[in-house]
PDB file of N, CA and C in Angstrom:
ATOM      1  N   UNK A   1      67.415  81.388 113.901  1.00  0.00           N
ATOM      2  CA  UNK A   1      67.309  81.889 115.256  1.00  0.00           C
ATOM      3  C   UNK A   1      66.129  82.857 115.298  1.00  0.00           C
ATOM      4  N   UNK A   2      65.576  82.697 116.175  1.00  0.00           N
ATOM      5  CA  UNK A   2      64.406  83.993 116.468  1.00  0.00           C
ATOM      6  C   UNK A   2      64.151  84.488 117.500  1.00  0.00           C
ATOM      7  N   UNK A   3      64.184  85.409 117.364  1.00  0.00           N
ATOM      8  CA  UNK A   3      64.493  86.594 118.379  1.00  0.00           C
ATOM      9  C   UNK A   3      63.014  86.806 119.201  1.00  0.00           C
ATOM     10  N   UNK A   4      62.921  87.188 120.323  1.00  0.00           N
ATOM     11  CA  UNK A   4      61.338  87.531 120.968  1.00  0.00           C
ATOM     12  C   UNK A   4      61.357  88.845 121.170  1.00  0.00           C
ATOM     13  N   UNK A   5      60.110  89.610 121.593  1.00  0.00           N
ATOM     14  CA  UNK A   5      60.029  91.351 121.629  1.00  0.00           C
ATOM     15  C   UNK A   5      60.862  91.303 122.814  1.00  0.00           C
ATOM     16  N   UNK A   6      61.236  90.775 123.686  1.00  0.00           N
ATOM     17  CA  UNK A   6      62.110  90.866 124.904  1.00  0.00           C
ATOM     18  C   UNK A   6      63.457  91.529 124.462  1.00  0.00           C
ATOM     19  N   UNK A   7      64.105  90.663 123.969  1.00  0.00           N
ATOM     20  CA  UNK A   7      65.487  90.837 122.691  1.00  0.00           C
ATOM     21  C   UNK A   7      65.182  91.603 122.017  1.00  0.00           C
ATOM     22  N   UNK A   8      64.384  92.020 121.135  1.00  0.00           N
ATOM     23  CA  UNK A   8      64.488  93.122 120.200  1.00  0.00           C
ATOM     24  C   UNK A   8      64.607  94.574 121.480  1.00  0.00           C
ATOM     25  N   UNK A   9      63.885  94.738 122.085  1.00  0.00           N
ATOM     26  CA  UNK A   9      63.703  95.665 122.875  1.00  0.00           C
ATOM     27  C   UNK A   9      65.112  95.987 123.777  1.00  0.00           C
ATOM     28  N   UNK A  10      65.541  94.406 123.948  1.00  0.00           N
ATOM     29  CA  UNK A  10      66.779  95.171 124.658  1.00  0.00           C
ATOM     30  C   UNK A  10      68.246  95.383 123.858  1.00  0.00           C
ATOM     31  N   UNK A  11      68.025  94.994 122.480  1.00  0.00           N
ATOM     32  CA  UNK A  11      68.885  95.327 121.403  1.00  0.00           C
ATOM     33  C   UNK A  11      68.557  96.975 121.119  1.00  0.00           C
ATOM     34  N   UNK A  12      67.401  97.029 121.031  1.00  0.00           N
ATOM     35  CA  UNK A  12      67.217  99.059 121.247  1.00  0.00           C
ATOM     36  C   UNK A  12      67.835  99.541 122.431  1.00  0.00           C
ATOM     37  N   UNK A  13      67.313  99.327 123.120  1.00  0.00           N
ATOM     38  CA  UNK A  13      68.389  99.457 124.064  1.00  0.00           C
ATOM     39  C   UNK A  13      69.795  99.913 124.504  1.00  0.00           C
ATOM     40  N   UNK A  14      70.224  98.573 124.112  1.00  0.00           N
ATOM     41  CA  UNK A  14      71.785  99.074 123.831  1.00  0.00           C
ATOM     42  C   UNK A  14      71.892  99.713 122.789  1.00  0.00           C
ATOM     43  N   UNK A  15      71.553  99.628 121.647  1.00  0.00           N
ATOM     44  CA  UNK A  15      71.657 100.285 120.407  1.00  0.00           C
ATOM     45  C   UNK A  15      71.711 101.993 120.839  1.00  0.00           C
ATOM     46  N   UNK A  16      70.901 102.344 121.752  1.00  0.00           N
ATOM     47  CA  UNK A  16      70.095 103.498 122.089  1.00  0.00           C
ATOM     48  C   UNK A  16      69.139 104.103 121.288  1.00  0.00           C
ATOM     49  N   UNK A  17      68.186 103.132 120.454  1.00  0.00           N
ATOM     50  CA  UNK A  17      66.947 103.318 119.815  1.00  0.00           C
ATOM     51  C   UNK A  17      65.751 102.958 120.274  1.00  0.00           C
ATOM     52  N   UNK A  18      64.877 103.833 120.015  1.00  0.00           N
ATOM     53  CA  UNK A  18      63.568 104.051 120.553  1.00  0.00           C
ATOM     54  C   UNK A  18      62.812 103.521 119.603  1.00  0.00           C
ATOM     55  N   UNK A  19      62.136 102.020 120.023  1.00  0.00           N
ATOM     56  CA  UNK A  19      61.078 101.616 118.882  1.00  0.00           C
ATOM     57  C   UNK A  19      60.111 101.504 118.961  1.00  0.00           C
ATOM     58  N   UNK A  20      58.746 101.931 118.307  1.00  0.00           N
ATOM     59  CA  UNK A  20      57.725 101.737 118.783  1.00  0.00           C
ATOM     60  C   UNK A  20      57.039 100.603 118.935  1.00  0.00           C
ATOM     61  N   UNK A  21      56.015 100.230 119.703  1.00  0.00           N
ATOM     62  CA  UNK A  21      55.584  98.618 120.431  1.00  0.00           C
ATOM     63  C   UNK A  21      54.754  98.285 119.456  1.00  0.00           C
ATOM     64  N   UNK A  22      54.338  98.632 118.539  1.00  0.00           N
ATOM     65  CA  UNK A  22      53.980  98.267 117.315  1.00  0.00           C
ATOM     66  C   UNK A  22      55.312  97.661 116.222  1.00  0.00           C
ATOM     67  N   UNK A  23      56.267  97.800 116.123  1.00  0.00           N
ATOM     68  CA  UNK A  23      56.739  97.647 115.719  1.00  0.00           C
ATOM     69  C   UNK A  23      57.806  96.637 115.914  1.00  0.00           C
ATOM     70  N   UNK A  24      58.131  96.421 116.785  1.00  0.00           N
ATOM     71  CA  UNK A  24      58.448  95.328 117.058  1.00  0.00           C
ATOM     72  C   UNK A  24      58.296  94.059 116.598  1.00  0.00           C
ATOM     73  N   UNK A  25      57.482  93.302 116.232  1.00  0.00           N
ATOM     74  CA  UNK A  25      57.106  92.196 115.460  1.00  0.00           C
ATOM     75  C   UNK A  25      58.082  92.655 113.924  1.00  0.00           C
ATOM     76  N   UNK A  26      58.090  93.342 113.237  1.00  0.00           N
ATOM     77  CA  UNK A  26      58.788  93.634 112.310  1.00  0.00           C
ATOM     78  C   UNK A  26      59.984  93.367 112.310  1.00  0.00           C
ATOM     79  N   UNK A  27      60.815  94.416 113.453  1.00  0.00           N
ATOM     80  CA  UNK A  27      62.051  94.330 114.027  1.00  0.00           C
ATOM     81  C   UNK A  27      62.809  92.815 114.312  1.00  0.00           C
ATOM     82  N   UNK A  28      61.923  91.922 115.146  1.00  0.00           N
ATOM     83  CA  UNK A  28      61.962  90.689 115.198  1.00  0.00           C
ATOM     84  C   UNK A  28      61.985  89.903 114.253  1.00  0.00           C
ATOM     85  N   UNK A  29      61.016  89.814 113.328  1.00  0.00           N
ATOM     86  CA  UNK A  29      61.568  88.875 112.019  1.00  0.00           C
ATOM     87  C   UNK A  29      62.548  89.796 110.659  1.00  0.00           C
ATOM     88  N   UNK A  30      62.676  90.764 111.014  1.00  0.00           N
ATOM     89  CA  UNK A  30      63.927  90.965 110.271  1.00  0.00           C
ATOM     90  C   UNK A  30      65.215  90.833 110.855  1.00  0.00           C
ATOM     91  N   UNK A  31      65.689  91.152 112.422  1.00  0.00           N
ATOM     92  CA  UNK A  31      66.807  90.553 112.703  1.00  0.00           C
ATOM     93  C   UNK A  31      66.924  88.861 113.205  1.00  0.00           C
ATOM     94  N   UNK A  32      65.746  88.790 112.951  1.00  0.00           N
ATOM     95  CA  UNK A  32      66.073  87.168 112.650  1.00  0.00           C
ATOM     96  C   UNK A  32      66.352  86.461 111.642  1.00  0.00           C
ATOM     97  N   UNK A  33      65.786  86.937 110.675  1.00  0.00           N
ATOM     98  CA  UNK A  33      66.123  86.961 109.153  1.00  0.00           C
ATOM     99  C   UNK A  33      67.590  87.261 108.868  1.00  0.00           C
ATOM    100  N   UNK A  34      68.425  88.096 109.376  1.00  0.00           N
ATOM    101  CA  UNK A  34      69.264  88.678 109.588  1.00  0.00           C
ATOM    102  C   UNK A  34      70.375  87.690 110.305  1.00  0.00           C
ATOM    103  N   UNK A  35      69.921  87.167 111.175  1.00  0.00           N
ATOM    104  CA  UNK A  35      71.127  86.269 112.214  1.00  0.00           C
ATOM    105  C   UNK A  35      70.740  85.012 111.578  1.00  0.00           C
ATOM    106  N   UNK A  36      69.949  84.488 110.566  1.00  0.00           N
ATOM    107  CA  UNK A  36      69.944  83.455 109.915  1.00  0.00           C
ATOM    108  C   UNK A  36      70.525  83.221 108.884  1.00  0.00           C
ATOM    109  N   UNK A  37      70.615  84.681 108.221  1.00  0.00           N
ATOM    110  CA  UNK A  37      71.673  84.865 106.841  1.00  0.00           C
ATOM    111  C   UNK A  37      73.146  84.473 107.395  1.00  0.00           C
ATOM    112  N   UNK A  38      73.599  85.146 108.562  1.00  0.00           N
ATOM    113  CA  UNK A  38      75.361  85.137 109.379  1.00  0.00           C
ATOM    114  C   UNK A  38      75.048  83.515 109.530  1.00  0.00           C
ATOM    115  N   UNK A  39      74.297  82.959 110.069  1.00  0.00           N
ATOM    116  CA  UNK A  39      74.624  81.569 110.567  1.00  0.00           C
ATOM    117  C   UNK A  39      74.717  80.479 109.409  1.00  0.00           C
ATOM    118  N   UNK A  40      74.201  81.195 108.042  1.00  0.00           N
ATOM    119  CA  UNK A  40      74.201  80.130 106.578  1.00  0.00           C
ATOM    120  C   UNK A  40      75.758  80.703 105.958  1.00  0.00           C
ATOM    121  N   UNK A  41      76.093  81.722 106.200  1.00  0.00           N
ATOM    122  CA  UNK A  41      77.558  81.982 105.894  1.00  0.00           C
ATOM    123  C   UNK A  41      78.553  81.363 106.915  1.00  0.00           C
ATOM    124  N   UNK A  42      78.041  81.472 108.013  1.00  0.00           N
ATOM    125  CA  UNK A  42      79.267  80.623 108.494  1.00  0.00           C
ATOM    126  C   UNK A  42      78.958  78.954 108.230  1.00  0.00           C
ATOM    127  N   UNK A  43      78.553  78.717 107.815  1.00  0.00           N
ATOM    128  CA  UNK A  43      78.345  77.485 106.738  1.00  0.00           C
ATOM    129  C   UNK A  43      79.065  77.173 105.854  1.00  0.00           C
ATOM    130  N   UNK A  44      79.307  78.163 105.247  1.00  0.00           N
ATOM    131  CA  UNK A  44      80.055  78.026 104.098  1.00  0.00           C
ATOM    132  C   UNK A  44      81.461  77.433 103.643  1.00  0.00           C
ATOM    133  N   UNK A  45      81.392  76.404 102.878  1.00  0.00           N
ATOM    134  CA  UNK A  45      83.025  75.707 102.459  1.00  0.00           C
ATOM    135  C   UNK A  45      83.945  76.701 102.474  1.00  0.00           C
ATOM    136  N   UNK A  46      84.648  77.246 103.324  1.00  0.00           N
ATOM    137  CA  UNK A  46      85.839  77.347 102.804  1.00  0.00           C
ATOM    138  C   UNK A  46      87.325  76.791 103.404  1.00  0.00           C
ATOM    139  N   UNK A  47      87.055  75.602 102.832  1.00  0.00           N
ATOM    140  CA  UNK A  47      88.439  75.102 103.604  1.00  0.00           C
ATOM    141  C   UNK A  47      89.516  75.313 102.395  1.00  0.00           C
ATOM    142  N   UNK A  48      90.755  75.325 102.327  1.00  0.00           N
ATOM    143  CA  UNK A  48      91.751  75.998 101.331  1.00  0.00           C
ATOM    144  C   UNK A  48      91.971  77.072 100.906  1.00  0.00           C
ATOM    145  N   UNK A  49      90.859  77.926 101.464  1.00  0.00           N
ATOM    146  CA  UNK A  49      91.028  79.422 100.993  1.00  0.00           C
ATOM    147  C   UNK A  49      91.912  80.145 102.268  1.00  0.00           C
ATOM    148  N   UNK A  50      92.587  80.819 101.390  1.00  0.00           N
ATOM    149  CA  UNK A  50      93.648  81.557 102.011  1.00  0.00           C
ATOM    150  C   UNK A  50      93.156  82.970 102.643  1.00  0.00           C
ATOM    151  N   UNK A  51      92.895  83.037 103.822  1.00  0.00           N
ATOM    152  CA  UNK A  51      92.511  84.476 104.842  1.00  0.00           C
ATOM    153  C   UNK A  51      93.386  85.860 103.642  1.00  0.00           C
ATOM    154  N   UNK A  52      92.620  86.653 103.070  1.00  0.00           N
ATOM    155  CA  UNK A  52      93.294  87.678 102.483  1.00  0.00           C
ATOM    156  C   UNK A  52      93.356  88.892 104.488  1.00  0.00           C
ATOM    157  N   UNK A  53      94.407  89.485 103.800  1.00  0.00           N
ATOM    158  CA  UNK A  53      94.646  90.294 105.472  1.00  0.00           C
ATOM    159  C   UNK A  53      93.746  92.113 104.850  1.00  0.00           C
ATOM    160  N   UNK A  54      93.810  91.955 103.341  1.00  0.00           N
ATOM    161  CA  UNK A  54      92.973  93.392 102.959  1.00  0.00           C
ATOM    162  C   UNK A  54      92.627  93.173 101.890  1.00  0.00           C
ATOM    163  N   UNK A  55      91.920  93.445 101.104  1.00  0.00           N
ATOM    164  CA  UNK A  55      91.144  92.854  99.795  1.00  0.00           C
ATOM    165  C   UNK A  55      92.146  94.064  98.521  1.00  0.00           C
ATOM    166  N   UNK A  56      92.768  94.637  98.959  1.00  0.00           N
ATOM    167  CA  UNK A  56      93.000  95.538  97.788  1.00  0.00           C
ATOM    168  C   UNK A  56      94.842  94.444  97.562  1.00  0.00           C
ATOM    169  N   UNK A  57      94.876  93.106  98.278  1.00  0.00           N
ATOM    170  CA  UNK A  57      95.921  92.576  97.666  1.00  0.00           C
ATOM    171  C   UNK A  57      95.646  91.268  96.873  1.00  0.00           C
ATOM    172  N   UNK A  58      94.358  91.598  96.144  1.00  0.00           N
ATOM    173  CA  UNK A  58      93.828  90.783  95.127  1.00  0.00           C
ATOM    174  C   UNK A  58      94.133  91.899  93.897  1.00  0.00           C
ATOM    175  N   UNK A  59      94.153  91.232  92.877  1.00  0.00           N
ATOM    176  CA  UNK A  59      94.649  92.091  91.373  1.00  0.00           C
ATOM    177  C   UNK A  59      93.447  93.413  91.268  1.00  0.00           C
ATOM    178  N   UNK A  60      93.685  94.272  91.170  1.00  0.00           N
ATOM    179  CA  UNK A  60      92.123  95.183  91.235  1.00  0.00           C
ATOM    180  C   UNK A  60      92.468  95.344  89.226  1.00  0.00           C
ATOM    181  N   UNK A  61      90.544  95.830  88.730  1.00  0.00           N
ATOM    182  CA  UNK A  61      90.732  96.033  87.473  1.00  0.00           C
ATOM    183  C   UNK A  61      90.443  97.770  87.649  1.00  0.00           C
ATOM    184  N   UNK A  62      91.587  98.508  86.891  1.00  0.00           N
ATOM    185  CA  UNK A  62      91.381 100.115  87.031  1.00  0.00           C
ATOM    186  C   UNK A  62      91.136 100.325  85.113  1.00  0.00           C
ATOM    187  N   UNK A  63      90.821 101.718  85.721  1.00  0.00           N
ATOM    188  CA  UNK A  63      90.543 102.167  84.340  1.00  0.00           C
ATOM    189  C   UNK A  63      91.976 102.558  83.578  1.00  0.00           C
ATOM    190  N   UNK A  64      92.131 102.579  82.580  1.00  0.00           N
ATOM    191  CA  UNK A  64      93.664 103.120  81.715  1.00  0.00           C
ATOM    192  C   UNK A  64      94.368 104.266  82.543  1.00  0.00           C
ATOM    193  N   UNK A  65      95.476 104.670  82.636  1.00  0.00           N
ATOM    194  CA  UNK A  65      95.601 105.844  82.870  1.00  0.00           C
ATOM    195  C   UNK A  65      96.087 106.762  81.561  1.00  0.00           C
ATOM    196  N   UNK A  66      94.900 107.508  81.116  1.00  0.00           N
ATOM    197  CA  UNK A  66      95.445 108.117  79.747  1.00  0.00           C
ATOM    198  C   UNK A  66      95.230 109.365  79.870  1.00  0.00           C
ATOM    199  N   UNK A  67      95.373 110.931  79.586  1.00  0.00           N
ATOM    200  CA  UNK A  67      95.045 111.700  79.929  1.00  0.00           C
ATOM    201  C   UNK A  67      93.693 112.114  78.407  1.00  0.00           C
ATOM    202  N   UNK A  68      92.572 112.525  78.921  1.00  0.00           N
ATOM    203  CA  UNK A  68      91.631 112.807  78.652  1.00  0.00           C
ATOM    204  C   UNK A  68      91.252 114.402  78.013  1.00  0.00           C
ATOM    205  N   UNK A  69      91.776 114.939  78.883  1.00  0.00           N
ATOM    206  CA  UNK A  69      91.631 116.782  78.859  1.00  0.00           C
ATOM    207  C   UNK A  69      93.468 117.298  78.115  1.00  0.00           C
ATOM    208  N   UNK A  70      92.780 118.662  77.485  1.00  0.00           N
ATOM    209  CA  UNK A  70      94.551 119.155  77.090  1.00  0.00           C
ATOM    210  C   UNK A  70      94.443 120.029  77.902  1.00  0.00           C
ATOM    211  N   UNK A  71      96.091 120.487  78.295  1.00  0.00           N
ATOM    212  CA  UNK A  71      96.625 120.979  79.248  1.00  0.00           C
ATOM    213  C   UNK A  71      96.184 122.575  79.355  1.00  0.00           C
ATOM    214  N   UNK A  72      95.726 122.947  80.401  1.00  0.00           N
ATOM    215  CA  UNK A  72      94.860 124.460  80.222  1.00  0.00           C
ATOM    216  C   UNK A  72      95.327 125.416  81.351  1.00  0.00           C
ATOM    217  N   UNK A  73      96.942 124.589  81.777  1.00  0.00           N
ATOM    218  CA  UNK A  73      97.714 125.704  83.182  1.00  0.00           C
ATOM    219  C   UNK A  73      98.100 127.093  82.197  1.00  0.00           C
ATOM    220  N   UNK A  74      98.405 127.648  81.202  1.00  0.00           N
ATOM    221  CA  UNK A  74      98.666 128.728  80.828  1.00  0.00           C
ATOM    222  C   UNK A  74      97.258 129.683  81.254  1.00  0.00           C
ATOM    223  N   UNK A  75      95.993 128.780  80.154  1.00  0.00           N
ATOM    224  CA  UNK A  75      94.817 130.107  80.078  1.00  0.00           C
ATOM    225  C   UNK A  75      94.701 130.257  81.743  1.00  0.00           C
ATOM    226  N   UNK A  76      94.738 129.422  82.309  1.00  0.00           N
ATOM    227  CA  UNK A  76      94.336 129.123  84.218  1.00  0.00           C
ATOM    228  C   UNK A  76      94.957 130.040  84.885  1.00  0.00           C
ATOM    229  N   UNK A  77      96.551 130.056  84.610  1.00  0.00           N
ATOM    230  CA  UNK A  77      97.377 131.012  85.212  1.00  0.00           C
ATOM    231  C   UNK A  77      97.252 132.296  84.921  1.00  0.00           C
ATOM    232  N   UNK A  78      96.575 132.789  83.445  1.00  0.00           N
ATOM    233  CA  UNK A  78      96.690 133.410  82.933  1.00  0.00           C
ATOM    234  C   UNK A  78      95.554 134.973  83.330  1.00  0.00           C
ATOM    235  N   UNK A  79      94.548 134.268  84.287  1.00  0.00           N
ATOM    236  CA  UNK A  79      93.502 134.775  84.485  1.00  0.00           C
ATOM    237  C   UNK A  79      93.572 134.639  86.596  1.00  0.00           C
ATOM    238  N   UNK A  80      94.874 134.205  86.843  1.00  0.00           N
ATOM    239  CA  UNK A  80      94.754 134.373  88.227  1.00  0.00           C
ATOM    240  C   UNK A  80      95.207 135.549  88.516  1.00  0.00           C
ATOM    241  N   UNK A  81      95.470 136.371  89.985  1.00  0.00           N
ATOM    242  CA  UNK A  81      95.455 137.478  90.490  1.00  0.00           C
ATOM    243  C   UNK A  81      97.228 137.314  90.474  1.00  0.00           C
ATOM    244  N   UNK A  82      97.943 136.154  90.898  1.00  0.00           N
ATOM    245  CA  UNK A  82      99.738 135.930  91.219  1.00  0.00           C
ATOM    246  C   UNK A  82      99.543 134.976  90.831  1.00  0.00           C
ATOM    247  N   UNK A  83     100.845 134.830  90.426  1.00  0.00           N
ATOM    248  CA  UNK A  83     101.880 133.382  90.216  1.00  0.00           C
ATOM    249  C   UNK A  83     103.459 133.771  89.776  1.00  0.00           C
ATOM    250  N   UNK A  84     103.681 132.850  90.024  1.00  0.00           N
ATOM    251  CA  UNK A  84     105.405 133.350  89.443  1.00  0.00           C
ATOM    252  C   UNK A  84     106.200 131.769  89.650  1.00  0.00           C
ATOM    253  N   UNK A  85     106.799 131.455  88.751  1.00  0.00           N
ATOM    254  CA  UNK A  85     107.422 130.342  88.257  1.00  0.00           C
ATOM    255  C   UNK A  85     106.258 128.912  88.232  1.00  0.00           C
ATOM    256  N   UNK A  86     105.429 129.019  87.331  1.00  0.00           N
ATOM    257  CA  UNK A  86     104.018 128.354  87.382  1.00  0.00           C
ATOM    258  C   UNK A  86     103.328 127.768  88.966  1.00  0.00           C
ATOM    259  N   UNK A  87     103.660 128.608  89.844  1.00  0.00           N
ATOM    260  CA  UNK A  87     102.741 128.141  90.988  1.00  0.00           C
ATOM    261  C   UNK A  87     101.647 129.455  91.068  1.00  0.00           C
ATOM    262  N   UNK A  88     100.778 129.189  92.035  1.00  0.00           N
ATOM    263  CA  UNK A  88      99.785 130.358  92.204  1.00  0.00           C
ATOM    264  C   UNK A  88     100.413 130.873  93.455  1.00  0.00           C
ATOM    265  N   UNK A  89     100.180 132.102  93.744  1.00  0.00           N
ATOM    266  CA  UNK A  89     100.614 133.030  94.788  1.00  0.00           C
ATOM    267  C   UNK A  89      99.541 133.541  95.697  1.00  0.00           C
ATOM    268  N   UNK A  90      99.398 133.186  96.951  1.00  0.00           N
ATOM    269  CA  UNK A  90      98.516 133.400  97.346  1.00  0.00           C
ATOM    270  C   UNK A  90      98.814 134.103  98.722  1.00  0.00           C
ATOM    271  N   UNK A  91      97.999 135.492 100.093  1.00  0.00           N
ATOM    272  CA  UNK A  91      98.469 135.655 100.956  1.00  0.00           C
ATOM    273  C   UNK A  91      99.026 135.104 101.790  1.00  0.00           C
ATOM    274  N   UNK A  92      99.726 135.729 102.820  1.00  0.00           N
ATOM    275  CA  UNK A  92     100.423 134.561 104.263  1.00  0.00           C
ATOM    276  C   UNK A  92      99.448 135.022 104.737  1.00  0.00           C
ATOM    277  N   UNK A  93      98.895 134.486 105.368  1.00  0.00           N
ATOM    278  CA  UNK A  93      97.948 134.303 106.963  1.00  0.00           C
ATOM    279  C   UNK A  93      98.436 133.663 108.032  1.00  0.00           C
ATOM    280  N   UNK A  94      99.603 132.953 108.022  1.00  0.00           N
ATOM    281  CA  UNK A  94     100.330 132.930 109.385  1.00  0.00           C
ATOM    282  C   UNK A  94     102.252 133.310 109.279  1.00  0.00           C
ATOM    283  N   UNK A  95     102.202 134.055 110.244  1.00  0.00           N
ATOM    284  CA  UNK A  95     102.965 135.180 110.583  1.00  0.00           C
ATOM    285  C   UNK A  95     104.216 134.238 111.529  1.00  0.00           C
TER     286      UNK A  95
END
């Protein structure tokens, strides 16, 4: 598909971007370039593939969960201003 400075201009437009008239020719063969890539994907075989509804209900690969660091809530607590029964204590500011 290719777009003319007419279309690009009134894609700024709506967009609400200001392009300069030099520039345009650019603008034009890159969103044409652009609506030619969408029109070769919708090309694409996929008949049998199953519509996923969110991609995170494909198997994801995570890292281990192992703990890395040793535990450092004593020296931490140890150097705060409050705490009392290992939480930190901090002012009320709402009343």
């Amino acid at each position: 598909m290719s777009l003319g400075p007419s279309q690009v201009r009134e894609i700024a437009h709506l967009a609400r971007l200001t392009i300069d008239g030099n520039d345009i020719p650019a603008y034009a063969e890159n969103l044409s370039r652009i609506l030619d890539f969408v029109d070769q994907l919708g090309s694409a075989a996929t008949e049998g593939t199953a519509p996923l509804a969110h991609p995170l209900e494909m198997p994801q690969r995570l890292r281990a969960d192992a703990v890395d660091e040793e535990d450092q809530r004593e020296l931490f607590q140890s150097i705060a201003p409050a705490t009392q029964d290992g939480l930190y204590l901090v002012p009320k500011v709402i009343e």
